[in-house]
N, C-alpha and C. Protein backbone atom coordinates (compact mmCIF):
# COMPACT_ATOMS: atom_id res chain seq x y z
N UNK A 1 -2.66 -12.72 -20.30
CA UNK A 1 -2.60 -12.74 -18.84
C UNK A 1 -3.92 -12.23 -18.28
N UNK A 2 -4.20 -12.80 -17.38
CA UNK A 2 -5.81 -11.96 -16.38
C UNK A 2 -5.07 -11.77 -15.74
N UNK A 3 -6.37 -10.49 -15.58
CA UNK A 3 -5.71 -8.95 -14.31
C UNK A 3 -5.61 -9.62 -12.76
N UNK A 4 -6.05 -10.76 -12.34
CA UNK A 4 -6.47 -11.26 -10.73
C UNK A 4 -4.63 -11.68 -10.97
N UNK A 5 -4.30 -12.67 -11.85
CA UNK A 5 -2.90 -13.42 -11.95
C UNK A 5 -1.92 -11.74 -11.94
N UNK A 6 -1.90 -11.08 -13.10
CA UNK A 6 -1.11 -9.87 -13.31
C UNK A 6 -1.20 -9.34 -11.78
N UNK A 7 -2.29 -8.93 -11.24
CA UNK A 7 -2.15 -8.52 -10.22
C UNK A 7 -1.61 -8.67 -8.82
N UNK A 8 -1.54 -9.93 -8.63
CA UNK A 8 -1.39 -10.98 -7.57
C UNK A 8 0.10 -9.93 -6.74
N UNK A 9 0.92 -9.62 -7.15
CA UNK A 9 2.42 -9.33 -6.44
C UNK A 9 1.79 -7.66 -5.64
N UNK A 10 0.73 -7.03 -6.52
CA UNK A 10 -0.07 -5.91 -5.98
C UNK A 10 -1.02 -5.89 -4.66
N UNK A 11 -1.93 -7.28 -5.02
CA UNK A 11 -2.74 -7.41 -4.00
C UNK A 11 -2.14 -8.15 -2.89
N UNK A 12 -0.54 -8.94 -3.04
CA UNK A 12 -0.24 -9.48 -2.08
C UNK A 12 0.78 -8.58 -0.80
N UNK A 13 1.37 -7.24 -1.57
CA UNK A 13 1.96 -6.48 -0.67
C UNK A 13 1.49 -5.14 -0.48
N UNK A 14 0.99 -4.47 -1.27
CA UNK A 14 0.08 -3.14 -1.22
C UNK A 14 -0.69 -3.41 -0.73
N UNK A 15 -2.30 -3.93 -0.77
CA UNK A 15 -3.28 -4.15 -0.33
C UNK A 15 -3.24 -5.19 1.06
N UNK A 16 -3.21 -6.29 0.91
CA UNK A 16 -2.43 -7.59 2.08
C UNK A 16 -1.80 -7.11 3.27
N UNK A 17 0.05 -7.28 2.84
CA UNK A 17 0.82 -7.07 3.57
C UNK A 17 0.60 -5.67 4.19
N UNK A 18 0.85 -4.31 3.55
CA UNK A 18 0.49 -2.81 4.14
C UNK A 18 -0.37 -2.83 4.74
N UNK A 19 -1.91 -3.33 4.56
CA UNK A 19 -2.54 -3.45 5.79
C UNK A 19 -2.27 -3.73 6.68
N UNK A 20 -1.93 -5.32 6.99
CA UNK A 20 -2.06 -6.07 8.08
C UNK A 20 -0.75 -5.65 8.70
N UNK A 21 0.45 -4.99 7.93
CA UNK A 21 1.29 -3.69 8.74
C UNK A 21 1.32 -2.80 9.36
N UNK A 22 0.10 -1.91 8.89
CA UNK A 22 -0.55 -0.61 9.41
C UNK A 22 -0.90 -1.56 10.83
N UNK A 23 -1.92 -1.80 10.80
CA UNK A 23 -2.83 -2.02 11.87
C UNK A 23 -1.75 -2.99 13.00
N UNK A 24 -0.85 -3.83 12.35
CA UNK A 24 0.02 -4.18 13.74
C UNK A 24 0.87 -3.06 14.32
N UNK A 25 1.38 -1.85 13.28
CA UNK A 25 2.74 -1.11 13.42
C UNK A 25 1.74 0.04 14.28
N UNK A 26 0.38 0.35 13.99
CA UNK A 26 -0.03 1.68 14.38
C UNK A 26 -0.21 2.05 15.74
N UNK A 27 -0.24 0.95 16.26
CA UNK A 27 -0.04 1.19 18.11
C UNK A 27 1.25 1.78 18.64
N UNK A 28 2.09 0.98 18.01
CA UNK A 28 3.79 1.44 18.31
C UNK A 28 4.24 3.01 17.58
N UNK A 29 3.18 3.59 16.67
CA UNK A 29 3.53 4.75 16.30
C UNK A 29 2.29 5.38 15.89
N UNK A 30 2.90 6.18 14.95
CA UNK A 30 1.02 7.10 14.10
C UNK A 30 1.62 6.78 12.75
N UNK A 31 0.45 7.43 12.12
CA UNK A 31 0.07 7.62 10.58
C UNK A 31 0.91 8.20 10.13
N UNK A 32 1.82 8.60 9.47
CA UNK A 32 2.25 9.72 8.32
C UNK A 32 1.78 10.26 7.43
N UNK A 33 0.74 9.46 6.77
CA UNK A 33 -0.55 9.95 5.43
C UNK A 33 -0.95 10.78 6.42
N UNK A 34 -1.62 11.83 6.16
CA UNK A 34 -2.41 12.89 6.38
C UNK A 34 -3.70 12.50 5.80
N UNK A 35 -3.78 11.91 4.80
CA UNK A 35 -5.47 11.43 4.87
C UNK A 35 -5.96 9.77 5.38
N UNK A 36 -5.05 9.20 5.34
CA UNK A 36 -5.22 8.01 6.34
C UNK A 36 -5.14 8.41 7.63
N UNK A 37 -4.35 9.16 7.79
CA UNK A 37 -4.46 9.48 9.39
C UNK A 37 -5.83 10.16 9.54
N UNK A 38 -6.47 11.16 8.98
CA UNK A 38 -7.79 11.84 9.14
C UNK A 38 -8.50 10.49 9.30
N UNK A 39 -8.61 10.00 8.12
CA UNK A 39 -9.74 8.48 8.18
C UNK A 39 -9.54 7.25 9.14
N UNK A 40 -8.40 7.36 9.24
CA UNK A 40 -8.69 6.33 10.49
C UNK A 40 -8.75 6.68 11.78
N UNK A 41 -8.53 8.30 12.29
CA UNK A 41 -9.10 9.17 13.14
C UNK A 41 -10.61 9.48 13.69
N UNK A 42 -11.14 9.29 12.40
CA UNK A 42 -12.68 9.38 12.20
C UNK A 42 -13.26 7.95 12.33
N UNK A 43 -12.74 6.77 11.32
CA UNK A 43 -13.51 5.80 11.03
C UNK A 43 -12.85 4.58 11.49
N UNK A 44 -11.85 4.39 11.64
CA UNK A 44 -11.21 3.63 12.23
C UNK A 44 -10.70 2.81 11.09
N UNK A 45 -10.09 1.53 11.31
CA UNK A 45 -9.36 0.64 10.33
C UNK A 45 -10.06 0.48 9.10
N UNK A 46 -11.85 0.37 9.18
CA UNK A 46 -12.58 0.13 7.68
C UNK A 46 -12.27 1.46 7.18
N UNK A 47 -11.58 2.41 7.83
CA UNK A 47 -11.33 3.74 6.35
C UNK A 47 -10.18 2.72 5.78
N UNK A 48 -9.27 2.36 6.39
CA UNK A 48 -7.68 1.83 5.45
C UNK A 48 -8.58 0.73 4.75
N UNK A 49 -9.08 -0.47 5.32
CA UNK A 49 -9.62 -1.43 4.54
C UNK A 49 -10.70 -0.87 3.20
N UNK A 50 -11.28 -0.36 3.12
CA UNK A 50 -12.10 0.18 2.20
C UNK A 50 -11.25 1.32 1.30
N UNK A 51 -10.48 2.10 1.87
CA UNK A 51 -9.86 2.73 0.69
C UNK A 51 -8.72 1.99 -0.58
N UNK A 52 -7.85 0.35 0.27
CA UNK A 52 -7.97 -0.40 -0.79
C UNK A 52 -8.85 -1.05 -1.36
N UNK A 53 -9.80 -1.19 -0.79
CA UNK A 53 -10.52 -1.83 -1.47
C UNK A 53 -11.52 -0.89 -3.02
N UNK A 54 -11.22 0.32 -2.62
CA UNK A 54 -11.72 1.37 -3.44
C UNK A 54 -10.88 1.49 -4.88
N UNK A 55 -9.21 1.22 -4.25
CA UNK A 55 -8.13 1.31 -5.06
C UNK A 55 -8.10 0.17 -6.52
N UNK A 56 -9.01 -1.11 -5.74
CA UNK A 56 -9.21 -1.86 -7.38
C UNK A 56 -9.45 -1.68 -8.47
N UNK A 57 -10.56 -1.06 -8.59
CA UNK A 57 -11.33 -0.26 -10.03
C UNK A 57 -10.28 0.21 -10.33
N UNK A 58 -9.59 1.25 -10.14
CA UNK A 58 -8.36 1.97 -10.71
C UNK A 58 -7.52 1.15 -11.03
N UNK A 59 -6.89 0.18 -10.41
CA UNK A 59 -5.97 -0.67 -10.70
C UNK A 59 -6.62 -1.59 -12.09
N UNK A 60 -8.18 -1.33 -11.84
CA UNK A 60 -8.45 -2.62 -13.53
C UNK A 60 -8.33 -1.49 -14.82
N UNK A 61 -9.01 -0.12 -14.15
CA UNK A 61 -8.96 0.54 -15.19
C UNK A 61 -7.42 0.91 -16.19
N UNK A 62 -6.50 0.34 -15.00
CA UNK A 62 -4.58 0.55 -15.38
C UNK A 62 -4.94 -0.47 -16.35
N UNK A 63 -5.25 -1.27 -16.17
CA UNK A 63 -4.98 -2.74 -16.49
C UNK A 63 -5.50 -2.51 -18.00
N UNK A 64 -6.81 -2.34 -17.81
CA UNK A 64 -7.18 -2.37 -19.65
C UNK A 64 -6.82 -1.33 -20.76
N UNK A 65 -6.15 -0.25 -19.63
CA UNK A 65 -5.69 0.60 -20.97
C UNK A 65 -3.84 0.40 -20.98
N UNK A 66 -3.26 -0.27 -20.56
CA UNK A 66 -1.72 -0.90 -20.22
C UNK A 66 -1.56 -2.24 -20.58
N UNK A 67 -2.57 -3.10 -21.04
CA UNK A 67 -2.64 -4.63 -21.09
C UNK A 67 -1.52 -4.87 -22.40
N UNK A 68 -2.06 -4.11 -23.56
CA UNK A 68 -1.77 -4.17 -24.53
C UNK A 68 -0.29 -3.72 -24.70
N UNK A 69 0.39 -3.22 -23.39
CA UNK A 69 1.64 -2.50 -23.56
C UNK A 69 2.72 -3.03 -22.78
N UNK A 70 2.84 -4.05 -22.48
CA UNK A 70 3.66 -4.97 -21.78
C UNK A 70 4.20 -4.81 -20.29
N UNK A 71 5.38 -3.69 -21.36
CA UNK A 71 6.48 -2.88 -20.33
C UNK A 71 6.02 -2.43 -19.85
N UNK A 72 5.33 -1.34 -20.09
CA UNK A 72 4.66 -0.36 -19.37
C UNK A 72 3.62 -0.95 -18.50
N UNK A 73 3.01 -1.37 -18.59
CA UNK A 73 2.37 -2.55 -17.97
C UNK A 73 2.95 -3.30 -16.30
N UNK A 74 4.20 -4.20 -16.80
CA UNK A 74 4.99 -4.69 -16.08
C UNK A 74 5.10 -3.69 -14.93
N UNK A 75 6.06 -2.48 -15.67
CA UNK A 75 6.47 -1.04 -15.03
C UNK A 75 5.42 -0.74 -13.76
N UNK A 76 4.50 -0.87 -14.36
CA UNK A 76 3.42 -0.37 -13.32
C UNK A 76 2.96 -1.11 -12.19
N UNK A 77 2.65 -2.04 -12.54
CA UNK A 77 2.25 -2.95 -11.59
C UNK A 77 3.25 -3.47 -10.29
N UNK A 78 4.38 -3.31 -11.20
CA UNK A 78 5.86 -4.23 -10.32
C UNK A 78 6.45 -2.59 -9.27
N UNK A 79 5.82 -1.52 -9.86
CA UNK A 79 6.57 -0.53 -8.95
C UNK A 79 5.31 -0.39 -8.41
N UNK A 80 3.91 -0.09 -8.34
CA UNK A 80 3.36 -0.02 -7.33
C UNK A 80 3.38 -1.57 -6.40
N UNK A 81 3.61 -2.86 -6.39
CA UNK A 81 3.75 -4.06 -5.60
C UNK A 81 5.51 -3.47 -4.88
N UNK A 82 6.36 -2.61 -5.47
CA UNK A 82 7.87 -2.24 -4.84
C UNK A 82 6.90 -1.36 -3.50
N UNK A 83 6.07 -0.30 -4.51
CA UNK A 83 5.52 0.72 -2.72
C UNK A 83 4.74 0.07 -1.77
N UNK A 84 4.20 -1.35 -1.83
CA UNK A 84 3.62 -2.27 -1.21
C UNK A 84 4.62 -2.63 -0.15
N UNK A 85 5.83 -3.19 -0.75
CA UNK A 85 7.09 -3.73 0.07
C UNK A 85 7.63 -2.92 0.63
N UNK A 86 7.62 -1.41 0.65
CA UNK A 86 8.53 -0.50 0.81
C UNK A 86 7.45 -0.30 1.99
N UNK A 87 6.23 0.41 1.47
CA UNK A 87 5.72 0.00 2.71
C UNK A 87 5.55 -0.57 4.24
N UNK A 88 5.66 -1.71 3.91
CA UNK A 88 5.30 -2.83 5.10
C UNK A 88 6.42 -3.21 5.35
N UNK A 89 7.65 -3.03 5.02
CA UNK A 89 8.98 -2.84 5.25
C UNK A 89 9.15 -1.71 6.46
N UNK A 90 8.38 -0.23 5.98
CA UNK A 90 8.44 0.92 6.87
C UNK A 90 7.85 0.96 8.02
N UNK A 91 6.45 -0.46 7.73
CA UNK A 91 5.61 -0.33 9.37
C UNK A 91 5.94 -1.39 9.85
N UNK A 92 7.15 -1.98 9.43
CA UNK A 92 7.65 -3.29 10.72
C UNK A 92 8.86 -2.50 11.51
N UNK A 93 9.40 -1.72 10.45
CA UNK A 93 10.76 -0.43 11.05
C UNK A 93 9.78 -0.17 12.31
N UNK A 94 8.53 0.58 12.34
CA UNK A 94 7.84 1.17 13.61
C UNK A 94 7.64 0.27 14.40
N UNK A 95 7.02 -1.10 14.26
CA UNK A 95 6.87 -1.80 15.21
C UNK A 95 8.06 -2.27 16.05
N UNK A 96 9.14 -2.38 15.04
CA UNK A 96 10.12 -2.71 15.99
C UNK A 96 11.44 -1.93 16.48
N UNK A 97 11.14 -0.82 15.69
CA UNK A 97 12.18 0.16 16.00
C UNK A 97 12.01 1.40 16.27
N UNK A 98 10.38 1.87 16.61
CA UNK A 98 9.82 3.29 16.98
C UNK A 98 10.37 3.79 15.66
N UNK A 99 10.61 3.70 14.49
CA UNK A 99 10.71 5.07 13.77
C UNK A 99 10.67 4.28 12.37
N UNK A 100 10.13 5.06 11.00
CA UNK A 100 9.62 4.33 10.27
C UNK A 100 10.78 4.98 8.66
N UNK A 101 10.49 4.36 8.09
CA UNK A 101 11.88 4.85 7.28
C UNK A 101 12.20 6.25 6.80
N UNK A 102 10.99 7.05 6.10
CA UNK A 102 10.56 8.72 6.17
C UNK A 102 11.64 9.05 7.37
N UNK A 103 10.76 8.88 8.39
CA UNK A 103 11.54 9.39 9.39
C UNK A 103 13.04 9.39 9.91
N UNK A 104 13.32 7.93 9.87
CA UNK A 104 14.60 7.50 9.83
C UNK A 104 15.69 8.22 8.74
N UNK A 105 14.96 9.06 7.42
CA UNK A 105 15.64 9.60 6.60
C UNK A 105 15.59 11.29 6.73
N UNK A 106 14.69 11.26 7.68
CA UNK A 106 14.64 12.97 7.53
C UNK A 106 13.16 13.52 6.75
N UNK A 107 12.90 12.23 6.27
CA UNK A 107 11.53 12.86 5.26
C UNK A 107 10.15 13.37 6.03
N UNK A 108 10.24 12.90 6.96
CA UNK A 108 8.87 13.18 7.83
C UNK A 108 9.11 13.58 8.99
């Protein structure tokens, strides 16, 4: 498998979707990260865009030492693409319902 294909369910809801969530949901509410909120306080949306984009290297470096390990592998990739969905799941809750799931649970 190549890491661009393996990756694809990662870069399409973590990186992708959570963005283009943030930045529609963030008018209708705020940040909850404490360091996204600092950075996009300071720098505006290229802090969120650039800190995934920072997040790749790490994600290849998963990749070549997990390639060889399937599951674990799978495991990884498919639950960070779940916090992608869970995500952008939580910043459409804000856009359309003022409150984001954290919150909605008590967590934030």
């Amino acid at each position: 498998m190549s890491f661009i294909r393996d990756m694809l369910p990662v870069f399409l809801f973590l990186i992708i979707a959570d963005t283009i969530t943030t930045i529609i949901a963030l008018p209708a509410g705020y940040e909850t990260n404490p360091v996204l909120s600092w950075g996009m306080a300071n720098y505006g949306f290229s802090f969120l865009i650039g800190l995934k984009l920072v997040s790749i290297p790490g994600f290849y470096l998963c990749y070549l030492a997990l390639k060889n390990h399937r599951t674990a592998w799978d495991f990884s990739r498919f639950g960070v693409a779940g916090l992608g969905v869970v995500a952008s799941v939580s910043n459409m809750c804000v856009y359309f319902c003022g409150v984001s799931i954290p919150q909605y649970f008590g967590v934030v």
